[in-house]
N, C-alpha and C. Protein backbone atom coordinates (compact mmCIF):
# COMPACT_ATOMS: atom_id res chain seq x y z
N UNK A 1 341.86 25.73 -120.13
CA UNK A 1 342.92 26.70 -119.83
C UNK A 1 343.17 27.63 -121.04
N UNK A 2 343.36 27.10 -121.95
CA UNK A 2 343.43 27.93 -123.69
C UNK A 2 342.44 28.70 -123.84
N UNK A 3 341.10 28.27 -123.48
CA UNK A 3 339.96 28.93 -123.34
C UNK A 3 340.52 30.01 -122.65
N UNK A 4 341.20 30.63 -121.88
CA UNK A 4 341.15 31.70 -120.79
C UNK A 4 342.34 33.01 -121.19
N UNK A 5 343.11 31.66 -121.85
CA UNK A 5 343.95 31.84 -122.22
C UNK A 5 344.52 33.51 -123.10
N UNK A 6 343.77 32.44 -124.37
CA UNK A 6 343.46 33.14 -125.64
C UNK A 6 343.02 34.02 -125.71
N UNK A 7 341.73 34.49 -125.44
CA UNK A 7 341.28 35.72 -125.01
C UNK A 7 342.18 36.55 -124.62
N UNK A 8 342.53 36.47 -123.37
CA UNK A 8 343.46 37.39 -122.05
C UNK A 8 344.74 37.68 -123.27
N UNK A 9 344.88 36.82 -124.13
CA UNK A 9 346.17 37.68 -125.01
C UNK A 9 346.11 38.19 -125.82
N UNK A 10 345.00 38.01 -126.89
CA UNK A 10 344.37 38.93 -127.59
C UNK A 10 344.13 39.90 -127.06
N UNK A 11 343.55 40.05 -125.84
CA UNK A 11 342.89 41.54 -125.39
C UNK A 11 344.40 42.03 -124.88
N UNK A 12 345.64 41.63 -124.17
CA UNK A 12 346.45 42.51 -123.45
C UNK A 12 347.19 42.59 -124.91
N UNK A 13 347.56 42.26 -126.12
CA UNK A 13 347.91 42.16 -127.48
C UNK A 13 347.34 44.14 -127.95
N UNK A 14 346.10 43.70 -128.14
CA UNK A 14 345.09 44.83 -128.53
C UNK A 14 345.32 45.84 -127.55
N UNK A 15 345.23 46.23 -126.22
CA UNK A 15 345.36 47.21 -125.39
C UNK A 15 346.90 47.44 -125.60
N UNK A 16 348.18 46.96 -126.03
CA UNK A 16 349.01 47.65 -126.07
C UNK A 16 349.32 48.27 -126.95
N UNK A 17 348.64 47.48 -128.33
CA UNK A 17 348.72 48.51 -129.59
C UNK A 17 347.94 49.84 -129.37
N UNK A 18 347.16 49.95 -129.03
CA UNK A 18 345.85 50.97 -129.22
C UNK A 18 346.95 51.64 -128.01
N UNK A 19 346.91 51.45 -126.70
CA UNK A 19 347.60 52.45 -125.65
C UNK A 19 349.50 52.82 -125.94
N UNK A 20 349.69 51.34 -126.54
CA UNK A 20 351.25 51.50 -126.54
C UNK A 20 351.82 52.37 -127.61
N UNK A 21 351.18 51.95 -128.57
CA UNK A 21 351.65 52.64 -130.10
C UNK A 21 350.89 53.53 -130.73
N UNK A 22 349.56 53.08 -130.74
CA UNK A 22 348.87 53.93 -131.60
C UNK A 22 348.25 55.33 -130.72
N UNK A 23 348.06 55.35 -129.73
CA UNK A 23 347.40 56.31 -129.11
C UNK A 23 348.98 57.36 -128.52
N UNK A 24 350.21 56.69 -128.36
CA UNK A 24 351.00 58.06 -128.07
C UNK A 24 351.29 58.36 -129.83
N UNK A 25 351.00 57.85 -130.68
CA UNK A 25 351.72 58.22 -132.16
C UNK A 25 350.83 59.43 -132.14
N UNK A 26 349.56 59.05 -132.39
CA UNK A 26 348.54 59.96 -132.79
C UNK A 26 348.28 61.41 -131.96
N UNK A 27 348.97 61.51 -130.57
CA UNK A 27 349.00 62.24 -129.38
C UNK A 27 350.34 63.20 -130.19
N UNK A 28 351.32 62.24 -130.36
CA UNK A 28 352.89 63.35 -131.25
C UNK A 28 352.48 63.66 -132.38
N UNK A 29 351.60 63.10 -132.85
CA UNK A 29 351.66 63.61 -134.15
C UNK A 29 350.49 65.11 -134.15
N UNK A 30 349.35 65.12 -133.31
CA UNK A 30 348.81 66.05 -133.20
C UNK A 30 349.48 67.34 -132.72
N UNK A 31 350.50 67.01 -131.85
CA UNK A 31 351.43 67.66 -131.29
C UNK A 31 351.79 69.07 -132.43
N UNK A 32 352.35 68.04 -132.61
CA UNK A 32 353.44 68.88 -133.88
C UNK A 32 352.76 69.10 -135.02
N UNK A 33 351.36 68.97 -135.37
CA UNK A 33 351.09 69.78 -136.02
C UNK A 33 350.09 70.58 -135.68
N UNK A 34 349.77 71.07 -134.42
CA UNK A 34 348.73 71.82 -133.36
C UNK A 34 349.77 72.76 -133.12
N UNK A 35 350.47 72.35 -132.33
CA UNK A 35 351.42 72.97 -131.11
C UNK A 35 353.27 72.85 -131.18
N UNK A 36 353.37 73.15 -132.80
CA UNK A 36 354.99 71.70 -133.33
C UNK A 36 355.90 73.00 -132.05
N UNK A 37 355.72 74.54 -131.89
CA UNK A 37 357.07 75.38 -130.88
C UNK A 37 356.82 74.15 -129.54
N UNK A 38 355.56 74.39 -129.05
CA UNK A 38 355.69 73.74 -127.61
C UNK A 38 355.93 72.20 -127.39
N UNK A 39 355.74 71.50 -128.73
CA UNK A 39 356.04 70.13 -128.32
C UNK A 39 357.29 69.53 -128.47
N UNK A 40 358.22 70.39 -129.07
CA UNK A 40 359.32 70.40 -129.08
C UNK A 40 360.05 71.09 -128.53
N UNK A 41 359.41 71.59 -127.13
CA UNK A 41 360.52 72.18 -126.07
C UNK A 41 360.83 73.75 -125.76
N UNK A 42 359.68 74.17 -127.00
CA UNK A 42 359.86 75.69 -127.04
C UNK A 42 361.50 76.28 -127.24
N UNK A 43 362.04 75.78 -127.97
CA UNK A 43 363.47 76.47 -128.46
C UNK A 43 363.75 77.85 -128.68
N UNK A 44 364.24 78.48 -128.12
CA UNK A 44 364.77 79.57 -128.74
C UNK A 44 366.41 79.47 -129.84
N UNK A 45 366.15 79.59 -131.29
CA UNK A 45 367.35 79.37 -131.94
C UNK A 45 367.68 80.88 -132.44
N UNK A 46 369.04 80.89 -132.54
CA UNK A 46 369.80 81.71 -133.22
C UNK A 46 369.33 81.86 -135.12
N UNK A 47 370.10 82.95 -135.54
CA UNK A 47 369.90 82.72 -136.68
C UNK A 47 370.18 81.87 -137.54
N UNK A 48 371.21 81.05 -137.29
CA UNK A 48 371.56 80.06 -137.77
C UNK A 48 371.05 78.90 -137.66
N UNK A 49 370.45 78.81 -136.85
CA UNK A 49 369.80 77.34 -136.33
C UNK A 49 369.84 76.83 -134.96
N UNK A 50 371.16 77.53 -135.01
CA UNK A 50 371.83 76.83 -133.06
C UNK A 50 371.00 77.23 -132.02
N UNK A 51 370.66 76.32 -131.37
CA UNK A 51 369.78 76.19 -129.72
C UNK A 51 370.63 76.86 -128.54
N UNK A 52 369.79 78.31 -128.26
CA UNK A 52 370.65 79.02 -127.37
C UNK A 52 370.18 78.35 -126.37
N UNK A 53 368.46 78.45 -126.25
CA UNK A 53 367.88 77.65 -124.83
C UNK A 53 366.48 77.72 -125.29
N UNK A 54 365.76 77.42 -123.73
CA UNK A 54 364.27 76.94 -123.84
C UNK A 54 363.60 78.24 -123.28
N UNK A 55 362.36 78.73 -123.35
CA UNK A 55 361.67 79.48 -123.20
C UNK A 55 361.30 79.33 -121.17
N UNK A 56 361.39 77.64 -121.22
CA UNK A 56 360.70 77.06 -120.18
C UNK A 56 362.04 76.31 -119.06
N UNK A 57 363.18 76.82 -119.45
CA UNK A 57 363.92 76.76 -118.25
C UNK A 57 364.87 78.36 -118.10
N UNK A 58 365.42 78.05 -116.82
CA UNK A 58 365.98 79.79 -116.71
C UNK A 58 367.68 79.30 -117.12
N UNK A 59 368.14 80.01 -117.15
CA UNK A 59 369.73 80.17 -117.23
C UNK A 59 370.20 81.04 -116.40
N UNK A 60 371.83 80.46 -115.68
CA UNK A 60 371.96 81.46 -114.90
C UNK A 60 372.98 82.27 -115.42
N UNK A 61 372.75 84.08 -115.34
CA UNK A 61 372.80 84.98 -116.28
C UNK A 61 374.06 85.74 -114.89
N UNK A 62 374.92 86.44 -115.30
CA UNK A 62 375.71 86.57 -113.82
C UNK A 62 376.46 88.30 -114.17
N UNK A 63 376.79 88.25 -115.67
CA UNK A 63 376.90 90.00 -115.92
C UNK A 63 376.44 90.98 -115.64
N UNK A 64 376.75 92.30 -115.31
CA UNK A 64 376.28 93.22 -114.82
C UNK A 64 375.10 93.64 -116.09
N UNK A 65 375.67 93.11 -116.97
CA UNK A 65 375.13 94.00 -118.21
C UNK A 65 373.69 93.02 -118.71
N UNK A 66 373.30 91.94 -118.06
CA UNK A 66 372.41 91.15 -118.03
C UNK A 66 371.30 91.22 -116.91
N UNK A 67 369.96 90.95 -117.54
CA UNK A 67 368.94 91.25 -115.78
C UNK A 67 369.36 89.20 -115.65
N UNK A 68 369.27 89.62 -114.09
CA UNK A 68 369.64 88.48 -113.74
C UNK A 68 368.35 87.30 -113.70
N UNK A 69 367.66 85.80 -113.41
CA UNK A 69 367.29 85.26 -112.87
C UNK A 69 367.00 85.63 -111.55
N UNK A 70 366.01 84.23 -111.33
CA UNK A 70 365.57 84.19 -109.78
C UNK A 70 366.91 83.18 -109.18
N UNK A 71 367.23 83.39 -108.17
CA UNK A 71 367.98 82.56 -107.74
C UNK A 71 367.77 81.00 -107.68
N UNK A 72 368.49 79.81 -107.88
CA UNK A 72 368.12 78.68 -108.23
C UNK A 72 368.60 77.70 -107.31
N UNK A 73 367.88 76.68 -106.65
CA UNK A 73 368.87 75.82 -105.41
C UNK A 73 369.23 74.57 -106.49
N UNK A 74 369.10 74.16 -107.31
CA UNK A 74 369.90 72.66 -107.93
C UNK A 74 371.21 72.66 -107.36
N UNK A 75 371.11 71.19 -107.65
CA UNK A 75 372.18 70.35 -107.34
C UNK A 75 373.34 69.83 -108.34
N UNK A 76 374.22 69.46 -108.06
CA UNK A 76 375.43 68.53 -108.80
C UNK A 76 376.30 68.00 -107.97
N UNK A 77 376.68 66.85 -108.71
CA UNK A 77 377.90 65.88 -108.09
C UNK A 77 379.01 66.75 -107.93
N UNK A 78 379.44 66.41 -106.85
CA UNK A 78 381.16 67.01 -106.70
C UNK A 78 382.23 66.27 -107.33
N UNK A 79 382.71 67.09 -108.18
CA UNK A 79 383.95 66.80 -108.72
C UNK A 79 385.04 65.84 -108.23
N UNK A 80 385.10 66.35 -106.39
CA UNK A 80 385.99 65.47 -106.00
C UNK A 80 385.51 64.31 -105.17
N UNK A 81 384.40 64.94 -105.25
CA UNK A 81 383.73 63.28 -104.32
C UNK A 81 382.36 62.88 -104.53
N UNK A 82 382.04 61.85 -105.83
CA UNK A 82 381.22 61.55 -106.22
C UNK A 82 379.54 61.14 -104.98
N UNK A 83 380.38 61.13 -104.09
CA UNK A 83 378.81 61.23 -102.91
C UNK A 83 378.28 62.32 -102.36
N UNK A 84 379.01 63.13 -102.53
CA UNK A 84 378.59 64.65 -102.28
C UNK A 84 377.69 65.19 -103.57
N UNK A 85 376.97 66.31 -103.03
CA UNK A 85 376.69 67.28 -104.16
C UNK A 85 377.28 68.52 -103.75
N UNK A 86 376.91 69.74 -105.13
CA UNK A 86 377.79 70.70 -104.71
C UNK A 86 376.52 71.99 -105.29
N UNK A 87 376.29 73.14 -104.80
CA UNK A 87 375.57 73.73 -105.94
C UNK A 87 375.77 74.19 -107.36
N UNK A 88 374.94 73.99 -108.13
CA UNK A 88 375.02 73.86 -109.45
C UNK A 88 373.28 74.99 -109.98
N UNK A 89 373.54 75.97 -110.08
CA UNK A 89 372.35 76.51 -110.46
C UNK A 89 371.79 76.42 -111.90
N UNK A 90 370.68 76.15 -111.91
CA UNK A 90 370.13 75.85 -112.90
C UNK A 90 370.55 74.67 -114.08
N UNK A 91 370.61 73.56 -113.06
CA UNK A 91 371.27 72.23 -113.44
C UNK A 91 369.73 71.67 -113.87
N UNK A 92 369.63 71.54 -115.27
CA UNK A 92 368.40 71.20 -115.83
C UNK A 92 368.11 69.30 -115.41
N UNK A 93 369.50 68.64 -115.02
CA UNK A 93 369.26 67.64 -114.69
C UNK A 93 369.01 66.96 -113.60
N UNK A 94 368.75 68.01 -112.57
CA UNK A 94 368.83 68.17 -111.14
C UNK A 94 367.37 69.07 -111.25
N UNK A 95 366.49 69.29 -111.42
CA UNK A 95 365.55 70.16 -110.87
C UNK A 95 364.49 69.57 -109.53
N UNK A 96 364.95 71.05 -108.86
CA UNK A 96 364.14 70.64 -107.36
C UNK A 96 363.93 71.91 -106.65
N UNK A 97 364.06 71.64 -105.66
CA UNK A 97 364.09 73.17 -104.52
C UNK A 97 364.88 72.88 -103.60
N UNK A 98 364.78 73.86 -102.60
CA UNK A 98 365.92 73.33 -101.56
C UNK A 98 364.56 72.56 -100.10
N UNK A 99 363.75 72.71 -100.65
CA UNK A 99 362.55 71.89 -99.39
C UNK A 99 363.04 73.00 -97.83
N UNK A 100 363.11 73.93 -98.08
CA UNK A 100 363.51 74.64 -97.15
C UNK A 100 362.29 75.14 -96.49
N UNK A 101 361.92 75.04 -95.27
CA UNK A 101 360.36 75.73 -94.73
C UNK A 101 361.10 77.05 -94.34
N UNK A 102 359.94 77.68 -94.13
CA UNK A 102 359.81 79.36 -93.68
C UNK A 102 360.53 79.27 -92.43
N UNK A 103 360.43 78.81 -91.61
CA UNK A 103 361.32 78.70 -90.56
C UNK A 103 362.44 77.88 -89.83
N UNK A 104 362.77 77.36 -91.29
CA UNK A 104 364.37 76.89 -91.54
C UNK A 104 365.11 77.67 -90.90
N UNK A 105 365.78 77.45 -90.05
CA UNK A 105 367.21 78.45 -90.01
C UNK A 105 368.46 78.52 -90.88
N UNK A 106 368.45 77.33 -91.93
CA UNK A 106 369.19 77.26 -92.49
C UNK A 106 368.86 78.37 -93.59
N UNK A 107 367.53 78.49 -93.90
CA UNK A 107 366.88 79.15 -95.07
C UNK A 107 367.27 80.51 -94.83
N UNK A 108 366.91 80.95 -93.74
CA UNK A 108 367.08 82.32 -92.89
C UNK A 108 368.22 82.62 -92.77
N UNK A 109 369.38 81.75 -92.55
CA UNK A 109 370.68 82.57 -92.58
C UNK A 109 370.79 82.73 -94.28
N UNK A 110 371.01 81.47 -94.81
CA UNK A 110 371.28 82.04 -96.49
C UNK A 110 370.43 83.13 -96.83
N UNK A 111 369.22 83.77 -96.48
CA UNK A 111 368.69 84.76 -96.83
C UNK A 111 369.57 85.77 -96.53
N UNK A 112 369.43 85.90 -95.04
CA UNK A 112 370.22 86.95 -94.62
C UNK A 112 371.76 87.35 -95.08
N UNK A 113 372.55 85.95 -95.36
CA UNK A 113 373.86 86.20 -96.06
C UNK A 113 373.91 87.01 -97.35
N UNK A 114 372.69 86.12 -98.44
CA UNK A 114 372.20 86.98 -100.02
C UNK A 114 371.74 88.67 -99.58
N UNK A 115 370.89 89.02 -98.79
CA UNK A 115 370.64 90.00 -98.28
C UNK A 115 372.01 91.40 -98.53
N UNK A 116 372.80 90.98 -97.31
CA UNK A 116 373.63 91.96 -97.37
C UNK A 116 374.90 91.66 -98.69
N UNK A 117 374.67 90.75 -99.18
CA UNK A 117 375.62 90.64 -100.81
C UNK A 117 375.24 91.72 -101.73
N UNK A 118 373.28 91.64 -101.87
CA UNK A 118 372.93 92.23 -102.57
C UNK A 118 372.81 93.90 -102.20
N UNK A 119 372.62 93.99 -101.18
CA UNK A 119 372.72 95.78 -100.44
C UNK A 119 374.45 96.30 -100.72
N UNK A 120 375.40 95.12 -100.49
CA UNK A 120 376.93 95.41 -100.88
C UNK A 120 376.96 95.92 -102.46
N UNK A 121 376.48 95.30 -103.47
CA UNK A 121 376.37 95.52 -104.59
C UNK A 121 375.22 96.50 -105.28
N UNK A 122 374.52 96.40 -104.70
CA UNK A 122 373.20 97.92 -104.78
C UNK A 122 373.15 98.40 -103.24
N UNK A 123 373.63 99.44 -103.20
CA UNK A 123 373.50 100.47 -101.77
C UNK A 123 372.02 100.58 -101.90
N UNK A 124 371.79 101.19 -103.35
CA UNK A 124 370.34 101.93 -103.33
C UNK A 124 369.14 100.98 -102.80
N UNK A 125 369.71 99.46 -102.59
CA UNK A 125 368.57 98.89 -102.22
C UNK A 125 368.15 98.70 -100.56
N UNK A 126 369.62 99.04 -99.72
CA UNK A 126 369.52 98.72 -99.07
C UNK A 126 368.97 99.61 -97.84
N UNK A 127 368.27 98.47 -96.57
CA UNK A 127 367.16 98.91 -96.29
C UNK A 127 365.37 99.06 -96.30
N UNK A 128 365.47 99.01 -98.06
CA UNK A 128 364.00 99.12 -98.60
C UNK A 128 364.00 97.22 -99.36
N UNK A 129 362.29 97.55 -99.31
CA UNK A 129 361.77 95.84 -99.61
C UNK A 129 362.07 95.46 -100.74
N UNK A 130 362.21 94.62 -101.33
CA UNK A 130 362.59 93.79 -102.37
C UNK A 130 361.68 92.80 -102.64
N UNK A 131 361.36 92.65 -104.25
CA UNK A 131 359.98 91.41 -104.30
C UNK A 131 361.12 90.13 -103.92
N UNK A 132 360.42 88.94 -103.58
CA UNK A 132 360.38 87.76 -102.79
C UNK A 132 361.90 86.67 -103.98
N UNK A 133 361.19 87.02 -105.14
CA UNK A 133 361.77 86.09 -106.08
C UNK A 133 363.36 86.61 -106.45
N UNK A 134 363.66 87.88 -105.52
CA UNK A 134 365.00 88.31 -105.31
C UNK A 134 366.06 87.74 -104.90
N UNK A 135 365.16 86.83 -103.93
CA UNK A 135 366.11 85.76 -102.64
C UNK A 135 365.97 84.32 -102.74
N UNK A 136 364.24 84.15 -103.07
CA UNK A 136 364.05 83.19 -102.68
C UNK A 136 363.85 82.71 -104.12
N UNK A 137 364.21 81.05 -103.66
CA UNK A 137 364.67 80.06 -105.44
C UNK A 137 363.27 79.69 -105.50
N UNK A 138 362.79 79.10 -106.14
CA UNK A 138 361.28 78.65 -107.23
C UNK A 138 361.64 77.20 -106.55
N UNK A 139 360.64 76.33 -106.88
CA UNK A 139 360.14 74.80 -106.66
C UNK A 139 360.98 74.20 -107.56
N UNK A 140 360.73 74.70 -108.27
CA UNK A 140 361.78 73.75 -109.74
C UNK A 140 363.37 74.25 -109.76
N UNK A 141 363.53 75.15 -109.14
CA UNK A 141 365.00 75.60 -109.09
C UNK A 141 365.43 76.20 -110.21
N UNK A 142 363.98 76.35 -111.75
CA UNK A 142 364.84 76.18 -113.12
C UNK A 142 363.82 77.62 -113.57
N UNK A 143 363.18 78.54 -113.10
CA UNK A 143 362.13 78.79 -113.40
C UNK A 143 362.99 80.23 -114.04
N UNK A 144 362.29 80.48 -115.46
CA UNK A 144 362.36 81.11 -116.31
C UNK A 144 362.41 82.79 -116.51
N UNK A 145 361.48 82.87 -115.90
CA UNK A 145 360.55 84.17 -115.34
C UNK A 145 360.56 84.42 -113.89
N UNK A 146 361.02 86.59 -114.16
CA UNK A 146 360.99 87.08 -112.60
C UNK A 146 360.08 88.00 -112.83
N UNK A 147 359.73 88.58 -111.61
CA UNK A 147 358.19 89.55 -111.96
C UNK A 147 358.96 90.45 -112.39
N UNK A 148 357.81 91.81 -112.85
CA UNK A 148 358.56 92.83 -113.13
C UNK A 148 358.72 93.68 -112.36
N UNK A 149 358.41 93.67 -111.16
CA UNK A 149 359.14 94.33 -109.75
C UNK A 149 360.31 93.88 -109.69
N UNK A 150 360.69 92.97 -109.92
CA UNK A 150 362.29 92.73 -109.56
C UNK A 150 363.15 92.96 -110.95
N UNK A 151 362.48 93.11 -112.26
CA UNK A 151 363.08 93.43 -113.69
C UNK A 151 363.35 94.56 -113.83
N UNK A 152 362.55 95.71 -112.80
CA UNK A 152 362.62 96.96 -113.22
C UNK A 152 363.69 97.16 -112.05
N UNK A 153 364.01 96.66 -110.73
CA UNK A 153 364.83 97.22 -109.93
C UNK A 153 366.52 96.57 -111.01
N UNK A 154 366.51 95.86 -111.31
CA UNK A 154 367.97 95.58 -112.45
C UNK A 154 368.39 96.89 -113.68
N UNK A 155 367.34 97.69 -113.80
CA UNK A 155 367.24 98.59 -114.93
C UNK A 155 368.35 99.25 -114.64
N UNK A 156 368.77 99.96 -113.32
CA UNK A 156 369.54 101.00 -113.35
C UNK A 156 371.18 100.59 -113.40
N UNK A 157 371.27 99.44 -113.17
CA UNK A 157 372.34 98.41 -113.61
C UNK A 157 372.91 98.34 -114.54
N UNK A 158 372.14 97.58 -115.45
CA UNK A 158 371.85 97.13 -116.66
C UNK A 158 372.00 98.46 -117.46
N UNK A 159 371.69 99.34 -117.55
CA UNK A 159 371.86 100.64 -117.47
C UNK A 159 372.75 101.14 -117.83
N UNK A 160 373.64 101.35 -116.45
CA UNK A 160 374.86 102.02 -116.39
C UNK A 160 376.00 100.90 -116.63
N UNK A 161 375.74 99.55 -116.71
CA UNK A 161 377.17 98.77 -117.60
C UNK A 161 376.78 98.73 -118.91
N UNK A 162 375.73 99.15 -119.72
CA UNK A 162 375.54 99.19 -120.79
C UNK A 162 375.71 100.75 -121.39
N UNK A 163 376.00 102.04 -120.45
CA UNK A 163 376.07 102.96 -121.21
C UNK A 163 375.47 103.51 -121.80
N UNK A 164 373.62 103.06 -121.40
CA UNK A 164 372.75 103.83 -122.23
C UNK A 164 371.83 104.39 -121.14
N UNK A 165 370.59 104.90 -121.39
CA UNK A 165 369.92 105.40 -120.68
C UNK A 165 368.70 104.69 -119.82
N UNK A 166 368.68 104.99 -118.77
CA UNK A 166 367.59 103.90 -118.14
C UNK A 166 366.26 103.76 -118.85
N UNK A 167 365.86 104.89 -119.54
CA UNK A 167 364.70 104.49 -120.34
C UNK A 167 364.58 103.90 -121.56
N UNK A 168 365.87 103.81 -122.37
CA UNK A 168 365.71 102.92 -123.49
C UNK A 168 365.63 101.45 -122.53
N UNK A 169 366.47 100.98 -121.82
CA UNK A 169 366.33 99.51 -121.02
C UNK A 169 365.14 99.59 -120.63
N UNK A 170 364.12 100.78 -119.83
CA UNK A 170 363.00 100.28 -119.67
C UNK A 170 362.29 99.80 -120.62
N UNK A 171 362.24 100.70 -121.81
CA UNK A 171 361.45 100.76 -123.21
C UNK A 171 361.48 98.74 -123.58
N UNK A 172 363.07 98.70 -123.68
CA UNK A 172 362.89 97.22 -124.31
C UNK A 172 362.49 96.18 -122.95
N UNK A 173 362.47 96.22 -121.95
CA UNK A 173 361.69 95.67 -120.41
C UNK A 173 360.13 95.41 -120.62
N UNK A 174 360.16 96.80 -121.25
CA UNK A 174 358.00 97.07 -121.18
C UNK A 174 357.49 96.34 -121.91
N UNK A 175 358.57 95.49 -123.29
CA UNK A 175 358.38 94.61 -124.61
C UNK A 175 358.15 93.50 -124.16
N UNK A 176 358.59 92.94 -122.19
CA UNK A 176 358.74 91.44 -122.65
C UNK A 176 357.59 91.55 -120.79
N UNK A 177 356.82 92.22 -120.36
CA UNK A 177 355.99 91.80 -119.31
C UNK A 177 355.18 91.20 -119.96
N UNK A 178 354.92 89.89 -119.48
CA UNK A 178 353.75 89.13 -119.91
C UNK A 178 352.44 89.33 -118.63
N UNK A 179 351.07 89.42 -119.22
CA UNK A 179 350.21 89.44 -118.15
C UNK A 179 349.57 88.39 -117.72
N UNK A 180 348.89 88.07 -116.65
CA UNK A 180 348.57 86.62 -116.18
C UNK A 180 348.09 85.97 -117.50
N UNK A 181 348.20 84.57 -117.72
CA UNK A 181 347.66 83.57 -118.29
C UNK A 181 346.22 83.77 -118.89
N UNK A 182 345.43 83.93 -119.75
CA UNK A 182 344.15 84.23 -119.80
C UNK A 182 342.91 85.29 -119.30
N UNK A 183 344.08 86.33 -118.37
CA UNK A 183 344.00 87.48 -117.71
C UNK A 183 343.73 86.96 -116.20
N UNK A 184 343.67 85.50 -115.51
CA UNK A 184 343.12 85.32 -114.15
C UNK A 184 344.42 84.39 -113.77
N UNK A 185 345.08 83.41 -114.67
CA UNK A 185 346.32 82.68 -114.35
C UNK A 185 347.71 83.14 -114.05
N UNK A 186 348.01 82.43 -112.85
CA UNK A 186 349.71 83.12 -112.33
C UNK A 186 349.45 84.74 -112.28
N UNK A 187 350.50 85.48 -112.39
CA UNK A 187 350.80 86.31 -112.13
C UNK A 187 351.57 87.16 -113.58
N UNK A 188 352.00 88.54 -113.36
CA UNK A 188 352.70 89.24 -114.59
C UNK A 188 354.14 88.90 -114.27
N UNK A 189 354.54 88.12 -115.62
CA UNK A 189 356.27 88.22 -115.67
C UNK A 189 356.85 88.71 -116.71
N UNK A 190 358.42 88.24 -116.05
CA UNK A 190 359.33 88.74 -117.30
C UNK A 190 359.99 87.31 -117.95
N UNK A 191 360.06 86.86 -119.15
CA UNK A 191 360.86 86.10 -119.44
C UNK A 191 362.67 86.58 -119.35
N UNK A 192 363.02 85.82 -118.60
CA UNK A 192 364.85 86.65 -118.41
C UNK A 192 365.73 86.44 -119.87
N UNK A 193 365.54 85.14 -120.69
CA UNK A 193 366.19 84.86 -121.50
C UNK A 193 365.63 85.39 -122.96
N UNK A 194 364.14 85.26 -123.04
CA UNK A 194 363.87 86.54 -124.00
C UNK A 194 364.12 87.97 -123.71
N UNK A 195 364.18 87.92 -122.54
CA UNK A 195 364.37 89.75 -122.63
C UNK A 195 366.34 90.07 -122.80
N UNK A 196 366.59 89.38 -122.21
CA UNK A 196 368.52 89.50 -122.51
C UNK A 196 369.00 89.13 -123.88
N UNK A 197 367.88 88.06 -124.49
CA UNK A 197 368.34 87.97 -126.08
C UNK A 197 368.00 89.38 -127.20
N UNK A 198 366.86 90.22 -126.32
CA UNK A 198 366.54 91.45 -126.92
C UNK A 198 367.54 92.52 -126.51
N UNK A 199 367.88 92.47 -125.46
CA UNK A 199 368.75 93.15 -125.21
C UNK A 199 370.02 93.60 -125.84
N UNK A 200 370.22 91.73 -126.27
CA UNK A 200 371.52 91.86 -127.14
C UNK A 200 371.81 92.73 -128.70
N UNK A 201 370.70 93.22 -128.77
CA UNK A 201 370.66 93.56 -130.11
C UNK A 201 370.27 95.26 -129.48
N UNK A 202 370.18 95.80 -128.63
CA UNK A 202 370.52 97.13 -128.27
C UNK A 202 371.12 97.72 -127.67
């Protein structure tokens, strides 16, 4: 029996050092000194040091004088009744979607409700098409980046509660389109929270 024993614990002994300890040490430690912005969360800090946010989640941004996010379905507990949830956008501890199919009706009325909110608050839009990520929330509910079809329709906004001219806002807009991934990955975006932290400074 010791015979079978011994072995089998030496070896599950050895496989946890090598998998348990030594192989994630050597994995963080390459990390951070390969990749130390992304393995630590991609921070965006202030000058001081303080953690405004992450590169890689969105915030929800709600001023006129801000380009907004994609809309976000997360969740949160209700205040008054811990079995409920309530919406909570861009609840980093909640990330999900709303699992809503294309021919939800539930999906379809909240469209249609956001719809005429947003034509109430931009006339000029209403009527004409709008890119997708206007209405509809992302998989993760948390997502960072809107194209720049929907960055440039915020310009004239952003704009006129800021008091400056639509082409300086474009000018600092044109600073933050990123183009696909390697030129063939995803699509062209805008980071919302880099471009509103640039903002802040014009």
């Amino acid at each position: 029996m010791f015979e079978v024993l011994v072995p089998a614990l030496r070896a599950s002994l050895l496989l946890w050092a090598l998998l348990g300890l030594v192989y994630p040490l050597a994995v963080t430690g390459l990390a951070q000194i390969l990749f130390p912005d992304e393995a630590n969360g991609s921070l965006i800090r202030s000058a001081d040091g303080t953690v405004i946010g992450s590169r890689l989640i969105g915030q929800q941004w709600t001023g006129p004088e801000w380009f907004h996010g994609r809309p976000s379905a997360t969740t949160g507990s209700d205040p008054t009744d811990p079995t409920k949830t309530v919406a909570a956008p861009y609840n980093a501890s909640s990330s999900g979607g709303s699992n809503l199919g294309p021919t939800s009706g539930i999906l379809i009325e909240r469209l249609a409700v956001d719809r005429k909110a947003l034509d109430k608050t931009n006339p000029d839009l209403a009527g004409t098409r709008i890119p997708a990520d206007m209405l509809t929330t992302s998989g993760s509910g948390l997502d960072p980046d809107i194209s720049p079809a929907y960055a440039v329709l915020q310009v004239p906004r952003v704009a006129a509660t800021r008091g400056v001219t639509e082409e300086r806002i474009s000018a600092v807009l044109a600073r933050h389109i990123a183009g696909r991934t390697f030129g063939i990955f995803g699509e062209p975006r805008v980071n919302v929270l880099e471009l509103n932290l640039d903002l802040q400074d014009h």
